[in-house]
C-alpha atoms as a PDB file:
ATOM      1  CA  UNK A   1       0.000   0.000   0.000  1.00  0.00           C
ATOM      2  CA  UNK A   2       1.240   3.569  -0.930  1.00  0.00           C
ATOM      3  CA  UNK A   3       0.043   6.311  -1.437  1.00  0.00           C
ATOM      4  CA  UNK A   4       0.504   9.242  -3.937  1.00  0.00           C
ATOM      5  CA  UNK A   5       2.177  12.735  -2.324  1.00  0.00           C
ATOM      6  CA  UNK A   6       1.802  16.386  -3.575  1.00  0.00           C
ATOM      7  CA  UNK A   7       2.466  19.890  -2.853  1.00  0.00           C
ATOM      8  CA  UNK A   8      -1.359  21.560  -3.034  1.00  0.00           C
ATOM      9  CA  UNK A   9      -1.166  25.535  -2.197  1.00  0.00           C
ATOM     10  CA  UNK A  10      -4.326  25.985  -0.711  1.00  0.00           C
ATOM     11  CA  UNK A  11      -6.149  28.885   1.838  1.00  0.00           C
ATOM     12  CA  UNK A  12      -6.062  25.896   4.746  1.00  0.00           C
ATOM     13  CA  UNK A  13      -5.716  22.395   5.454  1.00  0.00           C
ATOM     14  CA  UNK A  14      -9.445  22.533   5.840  1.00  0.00           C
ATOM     15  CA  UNK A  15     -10.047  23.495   2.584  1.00  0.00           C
ATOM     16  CA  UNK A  16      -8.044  20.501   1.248  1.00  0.00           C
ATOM     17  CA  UNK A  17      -9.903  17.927   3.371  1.00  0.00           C
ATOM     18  CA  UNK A  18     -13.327  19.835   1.941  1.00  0.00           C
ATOM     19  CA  UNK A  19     -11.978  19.583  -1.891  1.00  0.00           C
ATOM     20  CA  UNK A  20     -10.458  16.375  -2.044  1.00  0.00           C
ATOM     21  CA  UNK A  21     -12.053  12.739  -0.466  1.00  0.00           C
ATOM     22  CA  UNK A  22      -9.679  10.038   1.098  1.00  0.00           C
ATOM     23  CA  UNK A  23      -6.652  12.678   1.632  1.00  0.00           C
ATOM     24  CA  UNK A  24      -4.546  13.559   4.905  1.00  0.00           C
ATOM     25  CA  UNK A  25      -2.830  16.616   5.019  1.00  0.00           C
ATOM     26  CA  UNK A  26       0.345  16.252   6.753  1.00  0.00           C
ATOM     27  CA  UNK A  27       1.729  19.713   8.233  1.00  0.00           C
ATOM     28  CA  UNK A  28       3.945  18.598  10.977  1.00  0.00           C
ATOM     29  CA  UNK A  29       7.258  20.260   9.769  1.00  0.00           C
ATOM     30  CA  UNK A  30       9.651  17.404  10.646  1.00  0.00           C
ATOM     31  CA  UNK A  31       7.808  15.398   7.689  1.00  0.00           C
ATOM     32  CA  UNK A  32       6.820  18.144   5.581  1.00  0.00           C
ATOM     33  CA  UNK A  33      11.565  18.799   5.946  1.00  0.00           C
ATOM     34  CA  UNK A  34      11.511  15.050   4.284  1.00  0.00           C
ATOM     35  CA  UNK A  35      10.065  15.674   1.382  1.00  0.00           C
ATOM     36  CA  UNK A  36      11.424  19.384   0.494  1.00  0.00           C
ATOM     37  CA  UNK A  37      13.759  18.501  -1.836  1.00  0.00           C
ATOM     38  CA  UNK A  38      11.206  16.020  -3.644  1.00  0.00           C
ATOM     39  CA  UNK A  39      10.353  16.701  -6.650  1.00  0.00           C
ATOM     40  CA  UNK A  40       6.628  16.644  -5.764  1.00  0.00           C
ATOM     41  CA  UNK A  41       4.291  18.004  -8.332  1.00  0.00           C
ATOM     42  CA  UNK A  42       2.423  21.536  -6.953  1.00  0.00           C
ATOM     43  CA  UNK A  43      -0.912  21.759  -7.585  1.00  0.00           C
ATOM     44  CA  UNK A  44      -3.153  25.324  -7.191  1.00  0.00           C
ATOM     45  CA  UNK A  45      -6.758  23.934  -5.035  1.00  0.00           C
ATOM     46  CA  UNK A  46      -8.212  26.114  -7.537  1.00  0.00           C
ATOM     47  CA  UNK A  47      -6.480  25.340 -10.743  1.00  0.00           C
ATOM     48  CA  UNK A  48      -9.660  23.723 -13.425  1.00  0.00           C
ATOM     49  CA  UNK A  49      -7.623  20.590 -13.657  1.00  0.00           C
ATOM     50  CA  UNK A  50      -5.747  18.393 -11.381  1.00  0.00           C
ATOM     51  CA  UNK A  51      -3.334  15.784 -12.088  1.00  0.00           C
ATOM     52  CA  UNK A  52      -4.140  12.162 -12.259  1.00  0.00           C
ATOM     53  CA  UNK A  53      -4.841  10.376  -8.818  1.00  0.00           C
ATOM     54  CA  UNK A  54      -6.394  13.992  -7.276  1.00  0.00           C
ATOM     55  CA  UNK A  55      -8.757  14.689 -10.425  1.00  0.00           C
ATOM     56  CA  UNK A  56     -10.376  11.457  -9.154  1.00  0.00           C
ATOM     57  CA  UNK A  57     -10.336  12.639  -5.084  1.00  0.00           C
ATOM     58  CA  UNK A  58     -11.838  16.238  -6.098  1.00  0.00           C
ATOM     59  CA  UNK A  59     -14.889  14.090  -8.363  1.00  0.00           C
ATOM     60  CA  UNK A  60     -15.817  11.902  -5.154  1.00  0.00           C
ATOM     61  CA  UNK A  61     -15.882  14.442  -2.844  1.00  0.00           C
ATOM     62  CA  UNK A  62     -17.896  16.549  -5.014  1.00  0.00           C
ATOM     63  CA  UNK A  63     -20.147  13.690  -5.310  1.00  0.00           C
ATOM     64  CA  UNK A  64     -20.505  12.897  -1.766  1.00  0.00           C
ATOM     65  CA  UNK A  65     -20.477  16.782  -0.103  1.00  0.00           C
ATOM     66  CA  UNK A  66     -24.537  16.923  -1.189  1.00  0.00           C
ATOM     67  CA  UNK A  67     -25.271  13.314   0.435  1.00  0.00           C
ATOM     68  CA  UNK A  68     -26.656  12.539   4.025  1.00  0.00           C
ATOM     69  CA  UNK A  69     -23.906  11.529   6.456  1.00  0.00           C
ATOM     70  CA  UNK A  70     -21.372  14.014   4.755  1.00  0.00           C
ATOM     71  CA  UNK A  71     -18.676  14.960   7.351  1.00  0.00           C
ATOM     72  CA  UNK A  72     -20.992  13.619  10.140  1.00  0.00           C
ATOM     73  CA  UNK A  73     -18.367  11.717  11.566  1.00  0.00           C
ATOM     74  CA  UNK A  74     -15.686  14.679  11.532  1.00  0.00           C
ATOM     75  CA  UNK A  75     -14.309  16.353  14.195  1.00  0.00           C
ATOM     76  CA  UNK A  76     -15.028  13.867  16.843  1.00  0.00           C
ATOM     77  CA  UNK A  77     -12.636  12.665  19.724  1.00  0.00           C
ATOM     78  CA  UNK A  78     -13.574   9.046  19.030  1.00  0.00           C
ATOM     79  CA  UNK A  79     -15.081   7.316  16.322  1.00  0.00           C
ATOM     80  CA  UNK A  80     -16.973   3.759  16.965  1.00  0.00           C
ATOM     81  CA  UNK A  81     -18.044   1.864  13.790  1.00  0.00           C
ATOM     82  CA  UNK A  82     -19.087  -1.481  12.933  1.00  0.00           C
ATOM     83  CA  UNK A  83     -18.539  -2.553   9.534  1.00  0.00           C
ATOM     84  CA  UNK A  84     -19.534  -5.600   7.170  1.00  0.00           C
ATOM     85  CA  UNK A  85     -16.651  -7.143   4.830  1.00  0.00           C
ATOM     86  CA  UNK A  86     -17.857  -9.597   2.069  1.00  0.00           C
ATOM     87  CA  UNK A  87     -14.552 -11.848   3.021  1.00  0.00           C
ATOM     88  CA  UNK A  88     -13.283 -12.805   6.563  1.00  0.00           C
ATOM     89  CA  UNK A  89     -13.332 -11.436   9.074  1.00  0.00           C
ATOM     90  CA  UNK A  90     -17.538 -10.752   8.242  1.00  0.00           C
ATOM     91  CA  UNK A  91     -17.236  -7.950  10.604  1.00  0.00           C
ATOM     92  CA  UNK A  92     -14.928  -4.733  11.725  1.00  0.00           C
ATOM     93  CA  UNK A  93     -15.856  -3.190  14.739  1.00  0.00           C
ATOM     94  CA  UNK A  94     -13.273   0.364  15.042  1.00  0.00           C
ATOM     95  CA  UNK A  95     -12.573   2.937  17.224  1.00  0.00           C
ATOM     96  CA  UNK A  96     -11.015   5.615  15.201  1.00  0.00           C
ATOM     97  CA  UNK A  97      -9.375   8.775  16.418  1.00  0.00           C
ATOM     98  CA  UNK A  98     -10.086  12.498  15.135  1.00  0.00           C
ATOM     99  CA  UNK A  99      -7.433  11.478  12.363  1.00  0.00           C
ATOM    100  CA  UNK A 100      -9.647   8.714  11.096  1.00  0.00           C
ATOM    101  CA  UNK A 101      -6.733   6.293  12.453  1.00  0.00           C
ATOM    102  CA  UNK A 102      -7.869   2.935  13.976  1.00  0.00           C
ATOM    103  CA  UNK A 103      -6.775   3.009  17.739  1.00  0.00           C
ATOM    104  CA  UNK A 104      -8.353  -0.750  18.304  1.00  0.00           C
ATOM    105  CA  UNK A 105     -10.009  -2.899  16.320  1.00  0.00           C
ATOM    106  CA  UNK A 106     -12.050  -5.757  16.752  1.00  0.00           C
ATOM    107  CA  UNK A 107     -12.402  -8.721  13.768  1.00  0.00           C
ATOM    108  CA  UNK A 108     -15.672 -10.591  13.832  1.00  0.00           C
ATOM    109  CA  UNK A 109     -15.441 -14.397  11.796  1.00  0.00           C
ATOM    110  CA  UNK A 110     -18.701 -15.447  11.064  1.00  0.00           C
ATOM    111  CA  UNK A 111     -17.901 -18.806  13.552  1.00  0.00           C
ATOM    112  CA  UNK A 112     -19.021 -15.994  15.982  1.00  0.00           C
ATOM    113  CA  UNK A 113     -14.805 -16.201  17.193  1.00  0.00           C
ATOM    114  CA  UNK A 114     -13.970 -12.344  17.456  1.00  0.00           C
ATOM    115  CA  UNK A 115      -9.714 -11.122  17.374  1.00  0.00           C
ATOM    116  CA  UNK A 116      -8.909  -7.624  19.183  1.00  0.00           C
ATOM    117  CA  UNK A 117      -6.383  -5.706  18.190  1.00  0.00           C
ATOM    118  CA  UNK A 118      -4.334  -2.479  17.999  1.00  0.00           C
ATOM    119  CA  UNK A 119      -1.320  -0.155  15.986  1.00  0.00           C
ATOM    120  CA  UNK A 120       1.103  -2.784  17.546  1.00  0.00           C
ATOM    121  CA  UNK A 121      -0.136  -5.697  15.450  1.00  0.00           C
ATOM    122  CA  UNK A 122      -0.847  -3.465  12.162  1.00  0.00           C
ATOM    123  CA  UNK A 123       1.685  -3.144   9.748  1.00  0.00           C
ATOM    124  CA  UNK A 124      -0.047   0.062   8.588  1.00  0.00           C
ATOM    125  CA  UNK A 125      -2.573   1.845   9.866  1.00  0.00           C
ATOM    126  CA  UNK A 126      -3.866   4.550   6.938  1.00  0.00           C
ATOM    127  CA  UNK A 127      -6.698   7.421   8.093  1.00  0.00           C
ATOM    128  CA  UNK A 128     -10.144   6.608   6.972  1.00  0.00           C
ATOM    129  CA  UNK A 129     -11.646   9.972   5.709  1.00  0.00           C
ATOM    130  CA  UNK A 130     -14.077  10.614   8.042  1.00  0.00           C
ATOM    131  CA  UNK A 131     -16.225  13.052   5.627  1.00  0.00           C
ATOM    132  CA  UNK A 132     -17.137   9.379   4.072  1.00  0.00           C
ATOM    133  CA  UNK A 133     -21.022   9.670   4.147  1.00  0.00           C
ATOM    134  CA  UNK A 134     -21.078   5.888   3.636  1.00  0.00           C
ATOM    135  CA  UNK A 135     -19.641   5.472   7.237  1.00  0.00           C
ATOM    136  CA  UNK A 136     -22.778   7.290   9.046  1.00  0.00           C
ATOM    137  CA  UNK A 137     -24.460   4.376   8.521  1.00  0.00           C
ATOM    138  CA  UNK A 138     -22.014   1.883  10.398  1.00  0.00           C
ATOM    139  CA  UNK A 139     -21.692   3.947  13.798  1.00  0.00           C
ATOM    140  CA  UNK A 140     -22.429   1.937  16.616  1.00  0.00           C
ATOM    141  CA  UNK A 141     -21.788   3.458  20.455  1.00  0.00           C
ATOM    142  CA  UNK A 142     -18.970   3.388  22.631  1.00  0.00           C
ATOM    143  CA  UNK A 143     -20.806   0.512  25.323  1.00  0.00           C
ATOM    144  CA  UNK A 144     -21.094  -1.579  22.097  1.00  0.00           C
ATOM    145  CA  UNK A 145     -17.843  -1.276  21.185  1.00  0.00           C
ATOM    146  CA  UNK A 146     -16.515  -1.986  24.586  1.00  0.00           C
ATOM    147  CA  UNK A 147     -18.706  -5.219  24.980  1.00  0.00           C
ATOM    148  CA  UNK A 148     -17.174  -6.552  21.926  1.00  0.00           C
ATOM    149  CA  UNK A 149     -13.890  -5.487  23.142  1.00  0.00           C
ATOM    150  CA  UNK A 150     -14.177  -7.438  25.931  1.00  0.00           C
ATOM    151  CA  UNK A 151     -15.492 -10.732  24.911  1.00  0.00           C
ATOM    152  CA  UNK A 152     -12.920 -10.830  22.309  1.00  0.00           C
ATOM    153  CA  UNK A 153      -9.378 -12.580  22.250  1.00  0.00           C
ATOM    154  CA  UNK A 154      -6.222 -11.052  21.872  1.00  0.00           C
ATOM    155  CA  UNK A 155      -5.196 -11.694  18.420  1.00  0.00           C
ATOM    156  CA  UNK A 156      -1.973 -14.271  18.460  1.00  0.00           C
END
């Protein structure tokens, strides 16, 4: 898993988060030093066309900014979802941050046998855009989380 990396001169990092779905913009200076002398394309937020990879981010967040559940799940402390998968595990149940990062996780076979985890077992751990108005839909609350943390195993 990668992940594509420009310069985009924009009025905030707000604004880039509004214009663009499934992005994190990084500011802390220490990484933002790594890449200076990158040769990372720079892209105007206002510019009619963006290159390939963003063109695509600015279209779905266009597309999902008029929908119900648009940035309901923003600007939280703490995130709780619980969300179906076609293959196993059947079931995610997450506890995201306010960066859209999984802090524990719980993996639900459909044996009923449930795994908990956290960042110490994940090789990554990439934000999940929490402007998604798909993930309204899977918020559970924090006791349900915590019951399924509980009854589950620590993953081996």
């Amino acid at each position: 898993m990668g992940g594509l990396w420009w310069w985009i001169h924009a009025r905030s990092a707000q604004q880039i988060i509004d214009t663009f779905a499934e992005v994190e913009v990084v500011e802390d200076p220490e990484i933002v030093a790594q890449f200076a002398d990158d040769n990372l394309d720079e892209v105007d937020i206002d510019a009619p066309a963006m290159p390939p990879g963003l063109d695509g981010l600015r279209e779905q967040r266009t597309a999902q900014r008029g929908r119900p559940g648009y940035g309901a799940l923003a600007g939280r402390e703490l995130v709780y979802l619980r969300r179906p998968w076609d293959d196993e595990p059947h079931i995610y149940l997450e506890e995201l941050g306010p960066d859209g990062r999984r802090r524990r996780q719980v993996e639900v076979y459909r044996d009923g046998t449930a795994t908990r985890s956290t960042p110490d077992d994940w090789p990554l751990n990439p934000p999940i855009d929490l402007h998604d108005p798909d993930l309204a839909q899977w918020e559970i609350s924090a006791d349900e989380f915590e019951r399924a943390w509980q009854q589950a195993r620590t993953e081996s």
